[in-house]
Protein backbone atom coordinates (compact mmCIF):
# COMPACT_ATOMS: atom_id res chain seq x y z
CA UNK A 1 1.02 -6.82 -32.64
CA UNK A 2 -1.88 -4.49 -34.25
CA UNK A 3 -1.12 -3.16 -37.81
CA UNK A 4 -3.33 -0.97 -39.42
CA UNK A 5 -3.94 -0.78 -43.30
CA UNK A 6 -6.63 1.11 -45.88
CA UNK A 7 -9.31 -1.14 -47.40
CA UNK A 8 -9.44 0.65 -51.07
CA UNK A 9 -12.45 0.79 -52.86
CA UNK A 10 -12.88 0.09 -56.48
CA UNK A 11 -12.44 3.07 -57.90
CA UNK A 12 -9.18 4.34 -55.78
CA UNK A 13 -5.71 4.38 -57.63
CA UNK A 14 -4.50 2.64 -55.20
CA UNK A 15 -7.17 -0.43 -55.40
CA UNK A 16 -5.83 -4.29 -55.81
CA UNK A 17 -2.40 -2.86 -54.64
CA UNK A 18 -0.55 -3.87 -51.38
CA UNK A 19 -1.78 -2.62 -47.77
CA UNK A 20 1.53 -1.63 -47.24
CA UNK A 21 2.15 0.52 -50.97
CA UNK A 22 3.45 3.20 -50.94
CA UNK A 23 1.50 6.22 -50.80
CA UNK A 24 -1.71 4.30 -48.97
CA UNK A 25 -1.51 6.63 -46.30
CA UNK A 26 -2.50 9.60 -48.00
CA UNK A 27 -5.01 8.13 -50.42
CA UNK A 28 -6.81 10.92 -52.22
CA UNK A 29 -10.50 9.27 -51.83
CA UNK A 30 -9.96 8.66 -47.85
CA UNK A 31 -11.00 5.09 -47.68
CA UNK A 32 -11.42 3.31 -44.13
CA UNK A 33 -8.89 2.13 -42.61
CA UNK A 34 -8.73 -1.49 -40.77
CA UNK A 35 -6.50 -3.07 -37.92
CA UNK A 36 -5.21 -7.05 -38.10
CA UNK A 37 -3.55 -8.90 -35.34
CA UNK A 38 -3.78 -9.65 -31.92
CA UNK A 39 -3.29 -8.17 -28.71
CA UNK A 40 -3.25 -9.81 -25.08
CA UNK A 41 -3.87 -13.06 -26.70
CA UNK A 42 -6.99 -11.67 -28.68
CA UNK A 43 -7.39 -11.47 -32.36
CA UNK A 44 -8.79 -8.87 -34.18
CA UNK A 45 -9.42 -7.53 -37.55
CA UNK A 46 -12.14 -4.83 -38.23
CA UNK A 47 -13.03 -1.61 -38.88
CA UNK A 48 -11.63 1.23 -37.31
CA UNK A 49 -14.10 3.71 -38.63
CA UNK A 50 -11.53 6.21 -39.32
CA UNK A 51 -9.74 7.81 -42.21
CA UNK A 52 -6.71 9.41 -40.63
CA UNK A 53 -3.49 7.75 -40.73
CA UNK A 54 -2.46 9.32 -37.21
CA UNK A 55 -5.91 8.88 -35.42
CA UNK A 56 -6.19 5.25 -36.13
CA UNK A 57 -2.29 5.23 -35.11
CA UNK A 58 -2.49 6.62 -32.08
CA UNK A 59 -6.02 4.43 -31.70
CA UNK A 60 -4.25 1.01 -32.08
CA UNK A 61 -1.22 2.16 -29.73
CA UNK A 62 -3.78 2.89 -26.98
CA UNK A 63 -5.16 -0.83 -27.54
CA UNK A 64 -1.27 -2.21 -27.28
CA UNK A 65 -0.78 -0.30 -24.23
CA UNK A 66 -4.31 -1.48 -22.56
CA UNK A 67 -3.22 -5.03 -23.44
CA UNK A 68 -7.01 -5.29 -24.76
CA UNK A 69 -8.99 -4.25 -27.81
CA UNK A 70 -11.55 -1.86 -27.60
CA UNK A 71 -9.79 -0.45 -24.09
CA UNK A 72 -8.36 3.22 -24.40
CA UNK A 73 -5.97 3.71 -21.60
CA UNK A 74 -3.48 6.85 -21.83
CA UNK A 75 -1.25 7.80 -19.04
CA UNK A 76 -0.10 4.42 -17.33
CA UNK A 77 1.53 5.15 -14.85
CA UNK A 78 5.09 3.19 -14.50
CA UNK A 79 5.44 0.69 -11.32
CA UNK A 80 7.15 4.02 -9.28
CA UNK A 81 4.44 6.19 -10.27
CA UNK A 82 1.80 3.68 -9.40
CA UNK A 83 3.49 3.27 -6.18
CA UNK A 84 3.13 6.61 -5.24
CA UNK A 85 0.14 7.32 -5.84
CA UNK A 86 -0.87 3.80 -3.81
CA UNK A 87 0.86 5.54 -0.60
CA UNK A 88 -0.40 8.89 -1.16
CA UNK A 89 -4.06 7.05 -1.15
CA UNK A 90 -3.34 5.08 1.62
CA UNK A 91 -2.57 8.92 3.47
CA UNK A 92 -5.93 10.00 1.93
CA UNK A 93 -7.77 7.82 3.47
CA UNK A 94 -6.60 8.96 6.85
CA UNK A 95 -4.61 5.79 7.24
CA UNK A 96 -2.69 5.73 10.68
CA UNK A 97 1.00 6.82 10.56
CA UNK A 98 2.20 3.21 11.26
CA UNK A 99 0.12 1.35 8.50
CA UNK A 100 1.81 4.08 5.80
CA UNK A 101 5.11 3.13 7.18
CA UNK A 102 4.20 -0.56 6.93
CA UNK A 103 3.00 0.08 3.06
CA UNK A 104 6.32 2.11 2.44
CA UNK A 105 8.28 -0.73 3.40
CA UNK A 106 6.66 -3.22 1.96
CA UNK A 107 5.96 -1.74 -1.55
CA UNK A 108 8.22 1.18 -1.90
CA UNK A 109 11.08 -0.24 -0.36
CA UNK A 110 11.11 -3.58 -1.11
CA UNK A 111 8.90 -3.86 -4.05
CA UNK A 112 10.86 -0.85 -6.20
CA UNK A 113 13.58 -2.31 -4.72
CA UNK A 114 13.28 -5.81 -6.35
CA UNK A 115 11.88 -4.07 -10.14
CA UNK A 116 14.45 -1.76 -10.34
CA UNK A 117 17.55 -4.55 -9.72
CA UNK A 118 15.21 -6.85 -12.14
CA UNK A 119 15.00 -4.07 -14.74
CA UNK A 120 11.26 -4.14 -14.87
CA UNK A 121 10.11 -0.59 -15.40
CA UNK A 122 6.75 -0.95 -16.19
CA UNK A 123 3.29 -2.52 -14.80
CA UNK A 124 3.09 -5.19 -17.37
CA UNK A 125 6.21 -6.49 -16.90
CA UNK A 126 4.34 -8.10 -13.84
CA UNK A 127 3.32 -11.34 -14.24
CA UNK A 128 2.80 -13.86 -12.24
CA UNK A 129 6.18 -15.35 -12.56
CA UNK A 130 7.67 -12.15 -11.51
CA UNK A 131 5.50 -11.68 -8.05
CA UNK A 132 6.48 -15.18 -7.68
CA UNK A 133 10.48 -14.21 -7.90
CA UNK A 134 9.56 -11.58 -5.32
CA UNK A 135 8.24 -14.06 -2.89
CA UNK A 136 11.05 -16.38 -2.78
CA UNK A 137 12.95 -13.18 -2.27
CA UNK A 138 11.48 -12.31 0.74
CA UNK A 139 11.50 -16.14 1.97
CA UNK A 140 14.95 -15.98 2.09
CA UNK A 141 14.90 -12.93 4.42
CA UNK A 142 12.12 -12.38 6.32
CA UNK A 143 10.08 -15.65 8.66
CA UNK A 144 7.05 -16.79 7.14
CA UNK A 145 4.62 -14.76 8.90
CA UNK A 146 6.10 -11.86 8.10
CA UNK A 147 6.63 -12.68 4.39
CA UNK A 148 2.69 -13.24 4.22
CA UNK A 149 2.04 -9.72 5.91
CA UNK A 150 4.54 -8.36 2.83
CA UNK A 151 2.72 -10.49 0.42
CA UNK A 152 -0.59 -9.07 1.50
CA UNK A 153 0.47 -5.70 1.08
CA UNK A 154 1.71 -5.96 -2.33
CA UNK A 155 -1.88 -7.79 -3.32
CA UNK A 156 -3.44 -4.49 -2.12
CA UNK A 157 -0.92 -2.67 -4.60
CA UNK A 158 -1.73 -4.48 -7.06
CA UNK A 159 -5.71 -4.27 -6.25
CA UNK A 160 -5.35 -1.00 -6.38
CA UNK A 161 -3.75 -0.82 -10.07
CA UNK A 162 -6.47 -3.18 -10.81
CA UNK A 163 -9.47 -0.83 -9.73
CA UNK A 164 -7.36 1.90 -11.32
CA UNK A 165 -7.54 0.34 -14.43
CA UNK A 166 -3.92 0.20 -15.31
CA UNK A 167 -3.90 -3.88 -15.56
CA UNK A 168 -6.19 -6.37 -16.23
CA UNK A 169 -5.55 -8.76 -13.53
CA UNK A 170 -4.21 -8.87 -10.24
CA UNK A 171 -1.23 -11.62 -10.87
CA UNK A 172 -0.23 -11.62 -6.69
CA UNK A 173 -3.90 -13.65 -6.62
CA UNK A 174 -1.79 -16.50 -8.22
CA UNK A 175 1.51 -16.40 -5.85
CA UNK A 176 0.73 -18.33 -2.42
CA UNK A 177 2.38 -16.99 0.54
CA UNK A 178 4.59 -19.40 2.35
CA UNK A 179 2.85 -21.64 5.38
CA UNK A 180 3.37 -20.40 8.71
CA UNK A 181 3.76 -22.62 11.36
CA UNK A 182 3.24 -19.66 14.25
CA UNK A 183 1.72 -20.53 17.57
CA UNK A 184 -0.36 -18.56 19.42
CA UNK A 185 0.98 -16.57 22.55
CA UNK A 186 0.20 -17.85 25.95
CA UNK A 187 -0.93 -15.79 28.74
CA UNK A 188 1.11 -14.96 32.19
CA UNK A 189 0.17 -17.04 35.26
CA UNK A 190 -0.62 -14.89 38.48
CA UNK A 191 3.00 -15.65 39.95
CA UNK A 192 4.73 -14.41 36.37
CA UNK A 193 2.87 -11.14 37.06
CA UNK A 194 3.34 -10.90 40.46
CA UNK A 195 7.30 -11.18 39.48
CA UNK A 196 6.79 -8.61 37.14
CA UNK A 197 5.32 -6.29 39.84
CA UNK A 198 8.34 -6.91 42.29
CA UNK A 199 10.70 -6.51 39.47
CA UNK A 200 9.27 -3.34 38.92
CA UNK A 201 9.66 -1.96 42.69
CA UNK A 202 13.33 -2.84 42.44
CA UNK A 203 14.34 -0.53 39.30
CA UNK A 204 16.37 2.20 39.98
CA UNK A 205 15.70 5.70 40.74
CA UNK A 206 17.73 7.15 38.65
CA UNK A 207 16.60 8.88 35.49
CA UNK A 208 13.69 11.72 34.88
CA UNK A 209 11.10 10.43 37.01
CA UNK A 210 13.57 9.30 39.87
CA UNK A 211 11.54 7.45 42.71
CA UNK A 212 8.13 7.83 40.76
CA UNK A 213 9.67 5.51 37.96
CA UNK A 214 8.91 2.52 39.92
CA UNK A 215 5.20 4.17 40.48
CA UNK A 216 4.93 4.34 36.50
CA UNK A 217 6.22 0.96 35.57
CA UNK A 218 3.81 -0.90 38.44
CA UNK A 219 0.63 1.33 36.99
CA UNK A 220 1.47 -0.03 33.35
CA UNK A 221 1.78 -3.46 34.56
CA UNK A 222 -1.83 -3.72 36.41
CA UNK A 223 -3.15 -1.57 33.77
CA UNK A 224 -1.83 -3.90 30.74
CA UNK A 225 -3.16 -6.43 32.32
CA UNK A 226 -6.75 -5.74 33.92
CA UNK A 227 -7.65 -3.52 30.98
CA UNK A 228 -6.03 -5.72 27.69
CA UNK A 229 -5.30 -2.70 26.01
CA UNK A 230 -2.70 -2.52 23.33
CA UNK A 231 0.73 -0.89 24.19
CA UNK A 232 -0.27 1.69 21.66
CA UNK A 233 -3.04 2.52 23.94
CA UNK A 234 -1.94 2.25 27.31
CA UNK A 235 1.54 4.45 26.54
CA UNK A 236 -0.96 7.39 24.99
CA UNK A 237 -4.19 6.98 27.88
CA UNK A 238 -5.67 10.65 28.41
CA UNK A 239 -6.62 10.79 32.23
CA UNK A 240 -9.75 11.95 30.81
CA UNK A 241 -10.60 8.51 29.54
CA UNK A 242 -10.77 7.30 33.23
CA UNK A 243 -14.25 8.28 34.81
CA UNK A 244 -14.26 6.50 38.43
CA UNK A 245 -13.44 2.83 38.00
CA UNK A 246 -14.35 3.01 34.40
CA UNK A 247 -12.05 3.34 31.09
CA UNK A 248 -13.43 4.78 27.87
CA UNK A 249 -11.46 4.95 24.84
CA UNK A 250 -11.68 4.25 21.33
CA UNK A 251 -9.07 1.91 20.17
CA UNK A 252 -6.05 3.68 17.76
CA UNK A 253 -6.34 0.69 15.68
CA UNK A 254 -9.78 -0.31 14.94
CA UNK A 255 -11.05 2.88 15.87
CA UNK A 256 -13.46 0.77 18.43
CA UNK A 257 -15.29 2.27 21.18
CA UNK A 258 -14.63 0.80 24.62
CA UNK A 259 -15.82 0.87 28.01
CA UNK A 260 -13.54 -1.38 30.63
CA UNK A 261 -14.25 -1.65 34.23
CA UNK A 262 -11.17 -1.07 36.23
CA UNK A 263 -9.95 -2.95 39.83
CA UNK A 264 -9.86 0.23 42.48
CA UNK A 265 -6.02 -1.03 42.96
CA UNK A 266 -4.86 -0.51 39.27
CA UNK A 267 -7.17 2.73 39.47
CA UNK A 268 -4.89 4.11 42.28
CA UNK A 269 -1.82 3.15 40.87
CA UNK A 270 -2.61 5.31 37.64
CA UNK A 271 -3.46 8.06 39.96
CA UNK A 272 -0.41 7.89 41.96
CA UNK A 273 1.76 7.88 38.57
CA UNK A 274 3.52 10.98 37.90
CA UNK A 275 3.54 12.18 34.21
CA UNK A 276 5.34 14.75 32.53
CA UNK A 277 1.78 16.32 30.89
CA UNK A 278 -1.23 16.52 33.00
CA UNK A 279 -3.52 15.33 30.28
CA UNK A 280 -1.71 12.11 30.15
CA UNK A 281 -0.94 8.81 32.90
CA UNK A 282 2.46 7.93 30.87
CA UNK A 283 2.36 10.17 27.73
CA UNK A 284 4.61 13.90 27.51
CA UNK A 285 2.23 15.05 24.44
CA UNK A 286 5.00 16.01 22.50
CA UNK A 287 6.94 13.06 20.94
CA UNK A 288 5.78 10.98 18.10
CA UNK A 289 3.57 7.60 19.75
CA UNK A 290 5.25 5.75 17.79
CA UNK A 291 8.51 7.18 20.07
CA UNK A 292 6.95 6.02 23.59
CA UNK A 293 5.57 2.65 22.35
CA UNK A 294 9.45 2.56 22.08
CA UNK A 295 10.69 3.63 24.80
CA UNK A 296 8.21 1.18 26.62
CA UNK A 297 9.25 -1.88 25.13
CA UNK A 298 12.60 -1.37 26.14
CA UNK A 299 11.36 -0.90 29.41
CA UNK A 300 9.61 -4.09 29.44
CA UNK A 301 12.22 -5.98 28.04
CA UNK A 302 14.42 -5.07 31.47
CA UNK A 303 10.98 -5.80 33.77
CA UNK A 304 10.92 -9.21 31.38
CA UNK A 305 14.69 -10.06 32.53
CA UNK A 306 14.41 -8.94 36.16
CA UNK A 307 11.66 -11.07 36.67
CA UNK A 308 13.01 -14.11 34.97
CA UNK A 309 10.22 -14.46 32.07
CA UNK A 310 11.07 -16.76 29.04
CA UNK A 311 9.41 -15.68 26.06
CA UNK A 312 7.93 -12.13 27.71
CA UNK A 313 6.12 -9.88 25.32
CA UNK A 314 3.68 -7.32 26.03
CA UNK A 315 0.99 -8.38 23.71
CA UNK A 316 0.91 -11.60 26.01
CA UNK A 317 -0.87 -8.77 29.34
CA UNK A 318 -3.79 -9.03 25.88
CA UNK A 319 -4.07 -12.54 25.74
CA UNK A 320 -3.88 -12.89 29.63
CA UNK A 321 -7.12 -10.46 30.33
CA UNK A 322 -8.86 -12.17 27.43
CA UNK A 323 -7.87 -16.24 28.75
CA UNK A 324 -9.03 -15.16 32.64
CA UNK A 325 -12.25 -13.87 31.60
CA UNK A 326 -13.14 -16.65 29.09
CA UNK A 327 -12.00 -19.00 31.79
CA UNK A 328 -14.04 -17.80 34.04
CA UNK A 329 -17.36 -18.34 32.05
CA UNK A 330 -17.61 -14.25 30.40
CA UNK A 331 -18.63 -14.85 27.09
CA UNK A 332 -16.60 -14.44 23.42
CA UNK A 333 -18.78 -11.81 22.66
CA UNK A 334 -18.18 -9.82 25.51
CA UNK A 335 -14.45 -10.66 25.01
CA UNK A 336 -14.52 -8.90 21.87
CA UNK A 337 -15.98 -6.15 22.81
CA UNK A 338 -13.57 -5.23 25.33
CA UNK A 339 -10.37 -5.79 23.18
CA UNK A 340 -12.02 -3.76 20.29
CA UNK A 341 -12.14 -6.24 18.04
CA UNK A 342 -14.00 -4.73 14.62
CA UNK A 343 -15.52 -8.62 14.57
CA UNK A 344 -16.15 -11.61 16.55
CA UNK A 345 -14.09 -13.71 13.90
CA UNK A 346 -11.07 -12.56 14.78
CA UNK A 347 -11.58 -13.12 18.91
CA UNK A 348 -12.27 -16.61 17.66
CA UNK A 349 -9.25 -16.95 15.77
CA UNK A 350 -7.23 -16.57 19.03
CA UNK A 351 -9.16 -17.50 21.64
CA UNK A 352 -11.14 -19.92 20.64
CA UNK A 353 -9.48 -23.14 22.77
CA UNK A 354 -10.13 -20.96 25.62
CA UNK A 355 -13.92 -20.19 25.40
CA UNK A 356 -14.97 -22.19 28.44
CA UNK A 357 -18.57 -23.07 27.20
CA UNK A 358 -17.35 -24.44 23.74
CA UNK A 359 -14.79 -26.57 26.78
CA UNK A 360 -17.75 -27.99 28.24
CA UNK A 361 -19.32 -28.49 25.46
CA UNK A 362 -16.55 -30.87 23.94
CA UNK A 363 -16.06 -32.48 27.30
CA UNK A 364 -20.29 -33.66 27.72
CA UNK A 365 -19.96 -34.72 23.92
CA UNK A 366 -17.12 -37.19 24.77
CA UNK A 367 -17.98 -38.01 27.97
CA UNK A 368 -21.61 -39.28 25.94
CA UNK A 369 -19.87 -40.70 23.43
CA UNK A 370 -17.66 -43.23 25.95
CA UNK A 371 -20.78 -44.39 27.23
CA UNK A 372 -22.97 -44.77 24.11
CA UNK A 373 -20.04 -47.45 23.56
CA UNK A 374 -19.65 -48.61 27.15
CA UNK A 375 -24.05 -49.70 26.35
């Protein structure tokens, strides 16, 4: 706590009295007025260089509400004000539609959520202890991964407070996210998809698209998986984007550019898919993307059943175009160019017991090793 007080000079009436005597505040010969105490574990006493009461007031409550001496910080935002303006960022920096959803949840839902049931109204009543509290909250309803995605998002709220110059520190720096034992998804083998492709032929005509259902469903299959886009992609492809044999698109996430070659049989069975817009393989143009990404899924989750698939998911037609070609000797870098990956780091991350070369590579070092120690 900061209080300020007039440092009389010899000749004032009020001289060798108390700081806190009575009429001190409007002393007649305007001495200077000082500040004692400490703030965010700081001590201070000096010279204001001021001679009204109410400037140095307001002065010293500007320090309190920094947290620091010397900073001047007026209008801090409380935690829901801060929030909202970290979403309406995130939507001014042309953010997609899904990643504002995912901040939403994760900050304005949750987050605002958690302060307002603790009581904690404003930004420094975050401390470490606090972010901590939230953690173990989300442990005890969400799987780790998903916890550390929430966790994440709330250190980028917090960032952003930081840069804003509302608080001093980021205290979600100090809270580690719980340890994820996740494994990696494994790719389909040849008879899986082929499965997949049968089950497809067998679902029923009824519906919009009667017969030409089964056409769609077989296209999205061999497309998914000679092409490794993401479901995002595939669901939204403009027939545009196919020129001959060859796909060009720039990925909705990453925003990557991306040429794929395509087999002549998965470039046929887009062409004989019927579509409700002609701009479009599987897309109508007028629902939301997030709407047909949907409406997919659930489709795939009956192909996943008919065909008898434990553990289906369509991010696992990804990780099957990226395994065959690594297999078959196409290198990481290439790899990651066609999955429109922003970096090569994160191809590794995945994929990296499957690059066939760094294979070889381990097998001639231990195959040398056994006979150094055979000699």
């Amino acid at each position: 706590m900061l209080t300020v007080y007039r440092r009389h000079s010899p000749d004032c009436e009020f001289a060798g009295r108390s700081r806190n005597a009575r009429g001190t505040r409007t002393c007649r010969n305007r001495c200077p007025l000082w500040v004692q105490g400490s703030v965010g574990g700081e001590y201070v006493r000096k010279s204001l260089n001021l001679t009204s009461w109410e400037a140095a007031s307001d002065l010293v409550r500007s320090w309190e509400s920094s947290g620091q001496v010397g900073v001047v910080r007026t209008q801090t935002p409380t935690i829901q004000e801060a929030v909202e303006k970290f979403v309406a960022d995130g939507r001014a920096r042309n953010l997609r539609v899904e990643s504002v959803k995912k901040l939403q949840d994760a900050v304005e839902r949750l987050f605002l959520s958690f302060c307002s049931k603790k009581g904690y109204r404003l930004l420094k009543h975050l401390g470490v202890d606090e972010i901590r509290e939230f953690r173990n909250e989300l442990i005890k309803r969400y799987a780790a991964s998903s916890t550390q995605t929430r966790l994440e998002y709330l250190r980028s709220f917090l960032r952003f407070c930081q840069s804003s110059g509302w608080i001093l520190t980021n205290p979600a720096l100090a809270v580690k996210p719980p340890r994820s034992d996740s494994h990696p998804t494994l790719p389909f083998d040849e008879s899986e998809v082929d499965r997949m492709l049968a089950a497809a032929r067998a679902f029923t005509t009824r519906g919009y698209f009667g017969a030409g259902k089964r056409a769609r469903v077989e296209a999205m299959i061999l497309l998914l998986r000679y092409s490794g886009l993401r479901i995002s992609d595939a669901s939204t492809l403009e027939r545009s984007r196919l020129q001959g044999t060859k796909l060009f698109l720039y990925t909705q996430k990453t925003g990557t550019p991306v040429r794929i070659p395509l087999p002549q049989r998965v470039v046929d069975a887009l062409l004989a898919s019927p579509s409700e817009d002609p701009a479009y393989f599987f897309w109508n143009g007028c629902c939301l993307r997030t709407s047909t990404v949907k409406i997919w899924e659930t489709t795939f989750r009956t192909v996943f059943e008919k065909a008898e698939i434990e553990g289906g998911h369509i991010h696992r037609f990804r990780d099957t175009f990226a395994v065959r070609l690594l297999e078959k000797g196409v290198s990481i870098e290439t790899v990651s160019v066609l999955l429109g990956h922003s970096n090569i780091g994160i191809t590794l991350k995945h994929y990296r017991p499957w690059v066939q070369s760094l294979q070889n590579k381990l097998e001639q070092d231990v195959a040398q090793a056994w006979q150094c120690a055979d000699v």
